[in-house]
Protein backbone atom coordinates (compact mmCIF):
# COMPACT_ATOMS: atom_id res chain seq x y z
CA UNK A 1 100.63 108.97 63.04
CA UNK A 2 103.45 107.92 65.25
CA UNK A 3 102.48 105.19 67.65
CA UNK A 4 102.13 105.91 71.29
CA UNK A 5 103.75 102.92 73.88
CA UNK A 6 103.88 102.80 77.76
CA UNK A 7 107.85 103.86 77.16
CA UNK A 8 107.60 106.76 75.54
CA UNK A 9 104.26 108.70 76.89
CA UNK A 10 106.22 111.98 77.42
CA UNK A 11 105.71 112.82 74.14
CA UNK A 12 101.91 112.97 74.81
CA UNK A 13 102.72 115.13 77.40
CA UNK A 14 105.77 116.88 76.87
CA UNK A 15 104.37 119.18 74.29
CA UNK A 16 102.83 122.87 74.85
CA UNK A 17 101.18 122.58 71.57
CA UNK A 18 98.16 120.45 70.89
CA UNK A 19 98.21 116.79 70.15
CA UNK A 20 95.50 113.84 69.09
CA UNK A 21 95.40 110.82 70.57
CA UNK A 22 93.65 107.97 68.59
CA UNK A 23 93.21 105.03 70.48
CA UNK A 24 92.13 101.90 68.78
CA UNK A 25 92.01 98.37 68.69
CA UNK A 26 93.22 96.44 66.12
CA UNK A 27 90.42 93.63 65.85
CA UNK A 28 88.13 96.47 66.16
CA UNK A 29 86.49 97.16 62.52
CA UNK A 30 85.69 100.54 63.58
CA UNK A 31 88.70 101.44 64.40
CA UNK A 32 89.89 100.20 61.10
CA UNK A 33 87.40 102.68 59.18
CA UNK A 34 88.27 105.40 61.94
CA UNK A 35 91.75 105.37 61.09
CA UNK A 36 91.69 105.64 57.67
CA UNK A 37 89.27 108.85 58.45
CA UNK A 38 91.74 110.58 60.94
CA UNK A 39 94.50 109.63 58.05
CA UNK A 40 92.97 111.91 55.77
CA UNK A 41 92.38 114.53 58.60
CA UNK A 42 96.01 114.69 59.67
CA UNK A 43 96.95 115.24 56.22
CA UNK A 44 94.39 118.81 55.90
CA UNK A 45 95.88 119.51 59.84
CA UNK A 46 99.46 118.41 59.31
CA UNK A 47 100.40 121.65 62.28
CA UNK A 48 99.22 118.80 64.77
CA UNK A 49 100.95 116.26 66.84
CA UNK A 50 99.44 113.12 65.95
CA UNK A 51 99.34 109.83 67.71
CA UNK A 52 97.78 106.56 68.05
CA UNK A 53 97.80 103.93 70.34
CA UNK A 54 96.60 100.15 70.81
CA UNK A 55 94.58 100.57 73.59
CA UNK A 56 95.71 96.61 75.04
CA UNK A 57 99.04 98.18 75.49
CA UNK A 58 98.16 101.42 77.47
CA UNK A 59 95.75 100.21 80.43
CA UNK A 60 96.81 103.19 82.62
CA UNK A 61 95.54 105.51 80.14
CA UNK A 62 92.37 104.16 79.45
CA UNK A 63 91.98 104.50 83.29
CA UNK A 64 93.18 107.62 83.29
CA UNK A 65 91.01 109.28 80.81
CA UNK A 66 87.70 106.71 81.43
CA UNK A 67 87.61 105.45 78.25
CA UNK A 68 84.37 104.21 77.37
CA UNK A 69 85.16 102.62 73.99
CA UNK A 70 87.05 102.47 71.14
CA UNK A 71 87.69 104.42 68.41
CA UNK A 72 88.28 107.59 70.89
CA UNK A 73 90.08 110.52 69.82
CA UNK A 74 91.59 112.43 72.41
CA UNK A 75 92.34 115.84 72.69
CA UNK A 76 95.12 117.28 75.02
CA UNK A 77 96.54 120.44 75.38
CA UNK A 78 98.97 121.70 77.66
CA UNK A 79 98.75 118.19 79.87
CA UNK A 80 95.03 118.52 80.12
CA UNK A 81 92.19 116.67 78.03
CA UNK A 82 90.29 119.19 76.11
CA UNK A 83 87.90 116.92 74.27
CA UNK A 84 86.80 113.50 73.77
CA UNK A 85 85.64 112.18 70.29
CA UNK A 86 83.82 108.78 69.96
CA UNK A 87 81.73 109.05 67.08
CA UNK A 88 83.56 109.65 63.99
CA UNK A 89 80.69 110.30 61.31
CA UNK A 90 82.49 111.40 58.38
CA UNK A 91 85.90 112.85 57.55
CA UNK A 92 83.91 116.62 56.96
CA UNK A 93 82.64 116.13 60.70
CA UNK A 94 86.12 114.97 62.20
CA UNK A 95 88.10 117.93 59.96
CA UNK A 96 85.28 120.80 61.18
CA UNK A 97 85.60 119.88 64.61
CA UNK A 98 88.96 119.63 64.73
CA UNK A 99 90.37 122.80 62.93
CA UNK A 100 89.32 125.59 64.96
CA UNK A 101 91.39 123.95 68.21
């Protein structure tokens, strides 16, 4: 997963394809386990973009997108959020829900 900063948020958005945003924490124990889920998943869906981000150092898009919490997977498409993921139950959960986008 290539990591998403302030400077370089076109590629988020740039794209016509779809892309997953993980957002995270990195105290966050979660987030820790959630990771090494969606690490697994990008490797079964390697045809998407995927990104991650620390959420301390992208404020305007946790406004943007209301985040409620962390781990959040975000789904955009063509500029516009498709779906928003917060419970990550298993890796068989994350990959069904997630392949037929």
């Amino acid at each position: 997963m290539q990591e998403l900063l302030e400077n370089n948020r076109e590629i988020l958005f740039s794209a016509e394809e779809t892309n997953f945003l993980y957002l995270y924490t990195p105290l966050c124990g979660t987030c820790q386990v959630a990771g090494k889920m969606l690490s697994v998943v990008e490797q079964l869906l390697p045809q998407y973009n995927w990104l991650k981000a620390d959420l301390n150092f992208v404020p305007a898009l946790a406004e943007q997108y209301s985040i409620e919490s962390v781990p959040c997977l975000l789904v955009i498409r063509k500029n516009k959020l498709v779906k928003k993921i917060y419970a990550f139950q298993s890796v068989p959960f994350l990959y069904e829900s997630l392949k037929s986008l």
